[in-house]
C-alpha atoms as a PDB file:
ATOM      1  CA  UNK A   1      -7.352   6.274  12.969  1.00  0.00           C
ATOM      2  CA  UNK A   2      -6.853   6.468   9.464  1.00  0.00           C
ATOM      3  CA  UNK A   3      -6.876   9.809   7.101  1.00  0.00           C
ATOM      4  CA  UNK A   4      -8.989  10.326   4.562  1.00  0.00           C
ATOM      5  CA  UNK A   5      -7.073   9.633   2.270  1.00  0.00           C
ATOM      6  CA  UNK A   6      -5.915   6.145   3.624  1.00  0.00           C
ATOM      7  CA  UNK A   7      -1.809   7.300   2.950  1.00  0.00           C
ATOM      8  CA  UNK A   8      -0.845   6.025   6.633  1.00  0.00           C
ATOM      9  CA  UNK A   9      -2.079   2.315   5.303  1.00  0.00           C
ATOM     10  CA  UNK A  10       1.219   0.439   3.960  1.00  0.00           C
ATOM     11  CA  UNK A  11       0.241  -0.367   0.122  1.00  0.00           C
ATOM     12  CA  UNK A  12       0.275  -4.394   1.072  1.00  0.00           C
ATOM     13  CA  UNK A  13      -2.591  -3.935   3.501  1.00  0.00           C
ATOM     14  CA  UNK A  14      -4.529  -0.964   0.812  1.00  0.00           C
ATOM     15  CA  UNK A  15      -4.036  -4.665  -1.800  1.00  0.00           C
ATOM     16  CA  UNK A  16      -5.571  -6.720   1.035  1.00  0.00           C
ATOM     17  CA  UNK A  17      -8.955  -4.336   1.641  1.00  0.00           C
ATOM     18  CA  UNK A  18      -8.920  -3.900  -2.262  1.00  0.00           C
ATOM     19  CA  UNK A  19      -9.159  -7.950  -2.514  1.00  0.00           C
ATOM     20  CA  UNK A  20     -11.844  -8.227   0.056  1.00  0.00           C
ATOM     21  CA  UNK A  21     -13.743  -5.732  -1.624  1.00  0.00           C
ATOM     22  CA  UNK A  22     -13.676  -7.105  -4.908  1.00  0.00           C
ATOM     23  CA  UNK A  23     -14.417 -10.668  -3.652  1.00  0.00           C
ATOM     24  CA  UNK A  24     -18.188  -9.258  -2.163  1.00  0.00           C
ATOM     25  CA  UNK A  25     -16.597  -8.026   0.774  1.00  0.00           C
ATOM     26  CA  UNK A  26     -15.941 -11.015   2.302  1.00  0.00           C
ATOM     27  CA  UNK A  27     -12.726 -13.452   1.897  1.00  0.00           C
ATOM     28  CA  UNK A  28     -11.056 -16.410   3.910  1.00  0.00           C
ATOM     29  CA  UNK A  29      -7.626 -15.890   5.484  1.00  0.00           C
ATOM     30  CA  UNK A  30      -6.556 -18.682   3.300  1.00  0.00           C
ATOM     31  CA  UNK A  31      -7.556 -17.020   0.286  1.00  0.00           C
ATOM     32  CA  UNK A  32      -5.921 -14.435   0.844  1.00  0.00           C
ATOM     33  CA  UNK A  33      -2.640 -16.010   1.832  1.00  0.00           C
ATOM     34  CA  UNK A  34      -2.954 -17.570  -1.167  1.00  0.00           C
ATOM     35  CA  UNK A  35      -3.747 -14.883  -3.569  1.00  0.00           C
ATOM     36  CA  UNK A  36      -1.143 -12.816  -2.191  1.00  0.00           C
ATOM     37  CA  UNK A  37       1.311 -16.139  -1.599  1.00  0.00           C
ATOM     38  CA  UNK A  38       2.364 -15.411   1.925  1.00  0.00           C
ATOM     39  CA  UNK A  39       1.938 -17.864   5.143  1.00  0.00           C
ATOM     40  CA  UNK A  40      -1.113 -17.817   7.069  1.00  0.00           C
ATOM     41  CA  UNK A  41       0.092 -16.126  10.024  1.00  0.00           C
ATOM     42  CA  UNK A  42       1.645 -13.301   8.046  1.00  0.00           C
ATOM     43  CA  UNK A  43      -2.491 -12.964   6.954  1.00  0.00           C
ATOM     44  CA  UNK A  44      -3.469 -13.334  10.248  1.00  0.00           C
ATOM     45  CA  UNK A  45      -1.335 -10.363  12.256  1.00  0.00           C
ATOM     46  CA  UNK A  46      -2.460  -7.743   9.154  1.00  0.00           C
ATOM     47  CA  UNK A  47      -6.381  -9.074   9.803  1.00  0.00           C
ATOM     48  CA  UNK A  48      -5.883  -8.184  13.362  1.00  0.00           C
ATOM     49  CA  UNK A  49      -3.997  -4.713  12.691  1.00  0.00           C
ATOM     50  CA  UNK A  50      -6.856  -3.878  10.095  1.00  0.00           C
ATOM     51  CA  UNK A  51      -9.422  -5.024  12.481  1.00  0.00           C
ATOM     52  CA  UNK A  52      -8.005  -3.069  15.323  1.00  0.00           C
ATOM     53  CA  UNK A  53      -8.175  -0.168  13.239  1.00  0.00           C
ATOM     54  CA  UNK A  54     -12.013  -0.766  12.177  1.00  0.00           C
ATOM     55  CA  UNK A  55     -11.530  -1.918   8.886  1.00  0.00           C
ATOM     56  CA  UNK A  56     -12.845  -5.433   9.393  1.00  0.00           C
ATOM     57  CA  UNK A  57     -14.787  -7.659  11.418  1.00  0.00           C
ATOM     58  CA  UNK A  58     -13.481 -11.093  11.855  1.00  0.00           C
ATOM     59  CA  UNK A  59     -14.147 -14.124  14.274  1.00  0.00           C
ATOM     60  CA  UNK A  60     -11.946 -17.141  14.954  1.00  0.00           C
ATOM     61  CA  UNK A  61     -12.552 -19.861  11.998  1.00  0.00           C
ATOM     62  CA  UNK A  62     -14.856 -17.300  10.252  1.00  0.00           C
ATOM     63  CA  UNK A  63     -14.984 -15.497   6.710  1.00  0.00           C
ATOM     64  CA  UNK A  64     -13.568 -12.256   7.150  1.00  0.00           C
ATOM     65  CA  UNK A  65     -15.963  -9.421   6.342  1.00  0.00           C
ATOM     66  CA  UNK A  66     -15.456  -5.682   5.490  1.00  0.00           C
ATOM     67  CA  UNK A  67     -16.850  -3.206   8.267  1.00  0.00           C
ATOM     68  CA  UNK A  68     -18.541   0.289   6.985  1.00  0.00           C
ATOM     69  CA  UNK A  69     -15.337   2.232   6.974  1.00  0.00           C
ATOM     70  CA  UNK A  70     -13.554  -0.784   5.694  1.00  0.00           C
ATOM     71  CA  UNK A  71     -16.194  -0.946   2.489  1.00  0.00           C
ATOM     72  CA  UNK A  72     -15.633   3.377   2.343  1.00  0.00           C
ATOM     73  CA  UNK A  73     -12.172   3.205   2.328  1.00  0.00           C
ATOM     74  CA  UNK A  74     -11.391  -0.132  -0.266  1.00  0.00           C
ATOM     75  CA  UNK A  75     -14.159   1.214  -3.016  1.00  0.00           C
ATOM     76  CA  UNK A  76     -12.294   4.908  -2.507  1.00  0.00           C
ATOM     77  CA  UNK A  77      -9.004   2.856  -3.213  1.00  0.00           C
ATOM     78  CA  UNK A  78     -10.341   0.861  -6.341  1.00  0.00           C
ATOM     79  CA  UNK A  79     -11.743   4.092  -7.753  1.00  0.00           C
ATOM     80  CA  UNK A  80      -8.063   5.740  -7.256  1.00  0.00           C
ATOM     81  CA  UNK A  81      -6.424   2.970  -8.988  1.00  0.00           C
ATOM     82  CA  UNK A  82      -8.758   2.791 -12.060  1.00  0.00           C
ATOM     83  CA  UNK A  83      -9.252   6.369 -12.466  1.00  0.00           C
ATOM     84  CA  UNK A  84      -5.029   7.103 -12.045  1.00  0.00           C
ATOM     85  CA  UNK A  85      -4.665   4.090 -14.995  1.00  0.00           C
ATOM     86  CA  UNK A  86      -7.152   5.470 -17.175  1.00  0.00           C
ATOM     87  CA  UNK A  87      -5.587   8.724 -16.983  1.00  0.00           C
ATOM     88  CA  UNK A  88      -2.259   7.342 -18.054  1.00  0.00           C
ATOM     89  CA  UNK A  89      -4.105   5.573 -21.214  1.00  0.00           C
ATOM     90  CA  UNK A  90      -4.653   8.734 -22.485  1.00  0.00           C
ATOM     91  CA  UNK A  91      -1.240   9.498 -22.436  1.00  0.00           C
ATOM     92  CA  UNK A  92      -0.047   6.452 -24.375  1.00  0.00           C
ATOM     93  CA  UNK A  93       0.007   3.754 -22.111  1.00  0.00           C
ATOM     94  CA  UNK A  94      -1.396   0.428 -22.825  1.00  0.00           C
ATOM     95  CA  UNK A  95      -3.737  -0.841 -20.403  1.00  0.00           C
ATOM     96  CA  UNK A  96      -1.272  -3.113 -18.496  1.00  0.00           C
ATOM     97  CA  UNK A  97       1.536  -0.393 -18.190  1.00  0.00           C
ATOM     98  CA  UNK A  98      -1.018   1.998 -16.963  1.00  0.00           C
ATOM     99  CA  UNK A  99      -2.077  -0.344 -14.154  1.00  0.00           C
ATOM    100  CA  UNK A 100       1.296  -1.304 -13.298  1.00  0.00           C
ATOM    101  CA  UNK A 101       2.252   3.309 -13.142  1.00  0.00           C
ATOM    102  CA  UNK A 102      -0.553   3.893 -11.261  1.00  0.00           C
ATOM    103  CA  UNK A 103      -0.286   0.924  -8.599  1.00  0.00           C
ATOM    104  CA  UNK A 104       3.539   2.626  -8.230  1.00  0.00           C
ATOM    105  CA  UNK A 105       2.081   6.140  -6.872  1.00  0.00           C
ATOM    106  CA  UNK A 106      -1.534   6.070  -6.255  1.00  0.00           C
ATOM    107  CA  UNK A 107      -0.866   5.919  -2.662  1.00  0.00           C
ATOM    108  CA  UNK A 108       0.591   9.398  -2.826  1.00  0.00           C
ATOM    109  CA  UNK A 109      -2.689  10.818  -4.530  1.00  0.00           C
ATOM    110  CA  UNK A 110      -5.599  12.494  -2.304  1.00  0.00           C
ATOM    111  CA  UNK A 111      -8.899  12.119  -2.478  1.00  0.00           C
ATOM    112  CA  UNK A 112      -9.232  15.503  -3.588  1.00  0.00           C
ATOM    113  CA  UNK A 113      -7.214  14.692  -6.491  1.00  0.00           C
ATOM    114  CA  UNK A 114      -9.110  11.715  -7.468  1.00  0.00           C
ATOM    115  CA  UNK A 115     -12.488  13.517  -7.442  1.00  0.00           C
ATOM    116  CA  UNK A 116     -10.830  16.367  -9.598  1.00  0.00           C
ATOM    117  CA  UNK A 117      -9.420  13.987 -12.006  1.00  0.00           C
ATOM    118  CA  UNK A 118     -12.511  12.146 -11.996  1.00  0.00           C
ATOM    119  CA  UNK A 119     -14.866  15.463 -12.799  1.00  0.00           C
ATOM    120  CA  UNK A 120     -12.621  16.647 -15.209  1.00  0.00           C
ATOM    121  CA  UNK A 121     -12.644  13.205 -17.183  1.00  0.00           C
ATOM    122  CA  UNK A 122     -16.327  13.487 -17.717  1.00  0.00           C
ATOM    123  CA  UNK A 123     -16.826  10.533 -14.984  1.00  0.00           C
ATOM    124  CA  UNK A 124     -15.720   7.892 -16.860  1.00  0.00           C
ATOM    125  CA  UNK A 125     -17.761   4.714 -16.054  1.00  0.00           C
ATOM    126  CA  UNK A 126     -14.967   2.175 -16.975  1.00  0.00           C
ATOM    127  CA  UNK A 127     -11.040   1.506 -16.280  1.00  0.00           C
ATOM    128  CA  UNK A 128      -8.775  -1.171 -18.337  1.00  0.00           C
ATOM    129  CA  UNK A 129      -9.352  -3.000 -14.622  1.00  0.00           C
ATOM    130  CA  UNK A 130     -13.094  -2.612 -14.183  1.00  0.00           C
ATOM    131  CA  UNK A 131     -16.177  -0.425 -13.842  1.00  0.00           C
ATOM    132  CA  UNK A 132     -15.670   3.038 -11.872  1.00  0.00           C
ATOM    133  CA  UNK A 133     -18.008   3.791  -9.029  1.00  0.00           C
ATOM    134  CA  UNK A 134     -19.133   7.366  -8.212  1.00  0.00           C
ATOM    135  CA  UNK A 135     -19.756   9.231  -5.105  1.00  0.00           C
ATOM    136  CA  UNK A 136     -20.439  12.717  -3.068  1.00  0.00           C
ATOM    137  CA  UNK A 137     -16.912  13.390  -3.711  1.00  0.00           C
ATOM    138  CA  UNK A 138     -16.699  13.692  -7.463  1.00  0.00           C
ATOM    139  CA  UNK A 139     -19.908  13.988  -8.302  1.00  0.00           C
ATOM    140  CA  UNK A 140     -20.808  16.812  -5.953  1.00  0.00           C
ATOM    141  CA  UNK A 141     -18.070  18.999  -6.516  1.00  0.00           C
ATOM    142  CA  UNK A 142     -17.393  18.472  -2.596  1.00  0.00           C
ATOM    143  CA  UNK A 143     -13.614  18.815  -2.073  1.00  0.00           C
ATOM    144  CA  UNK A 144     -11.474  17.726   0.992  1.00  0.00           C
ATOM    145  CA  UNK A 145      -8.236  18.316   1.633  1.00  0.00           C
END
């Protein structure tokens, strides 16, 4: 099982979920090998490990789709990214070095620090990298740990 805050997820397989999500939550493992440019079986063990650990659902020779917790999890990593980058453009980063700071740390960053971030930026509906989605979290005031 994974915490909340998805920090026991190496940051290769966080990219992986991330890619999935951003491709309609589905992807092919050959996509993905080549997006990332590793070999197919390299794609294939982290499907299984992700799988195994209810992030996906995949079938032999199928698209592999995003599960409930794997959607959760992915959009909460998306927001982190984009609302860490935008933060750093206000302190005089350009767009691309903000994105390449924040993709160097945001797996060190809670949940709890994304929704304060998030609520104390106004919630800001847009990141150099693409639109910012909202939830229970930040918009609620609701803070975990």
């Amino acid at each position: 099982m994974v915490d909340d805050n998805g920090h026991d997820l190496p940051a290769r397989k966080v990219e992986y979920l991330k890619y999935i999500y951003e491709h309609g939550g589905t992807a092919k493992t050959v996509d993905l090998a080549s997006h990332f440019s590793v070999d197919a079986s390299t794609i294939s063990k982290t499907i299984t490990d992700l799988k195994s650990r209810g992030f996906l659902s995949h079938a032999p020779y199928q698209r592999i789709s995003l599960s409930r917790q794997g959607k959760q999890f992915a959009g909460f990593f998306i927001k982190r990214h984009r609302i860490l980058s935008l933060m750093l453009t206000h302190y005089g980063f350009s767009q691309e070095e903000a994105c390449k700071e924040a993709s160097r740390f945001e797996s060190y960053v809670s949940r709890n620090a994304v929704d304060r971030i998030c609520r104390t930026m106004g919630h800001p509906q847009e990141a150099a990298c693409g639109s910012i989605t909202h939830d229970d979290g930040c918009m609620g005031g609701k803070e975990k740990n």
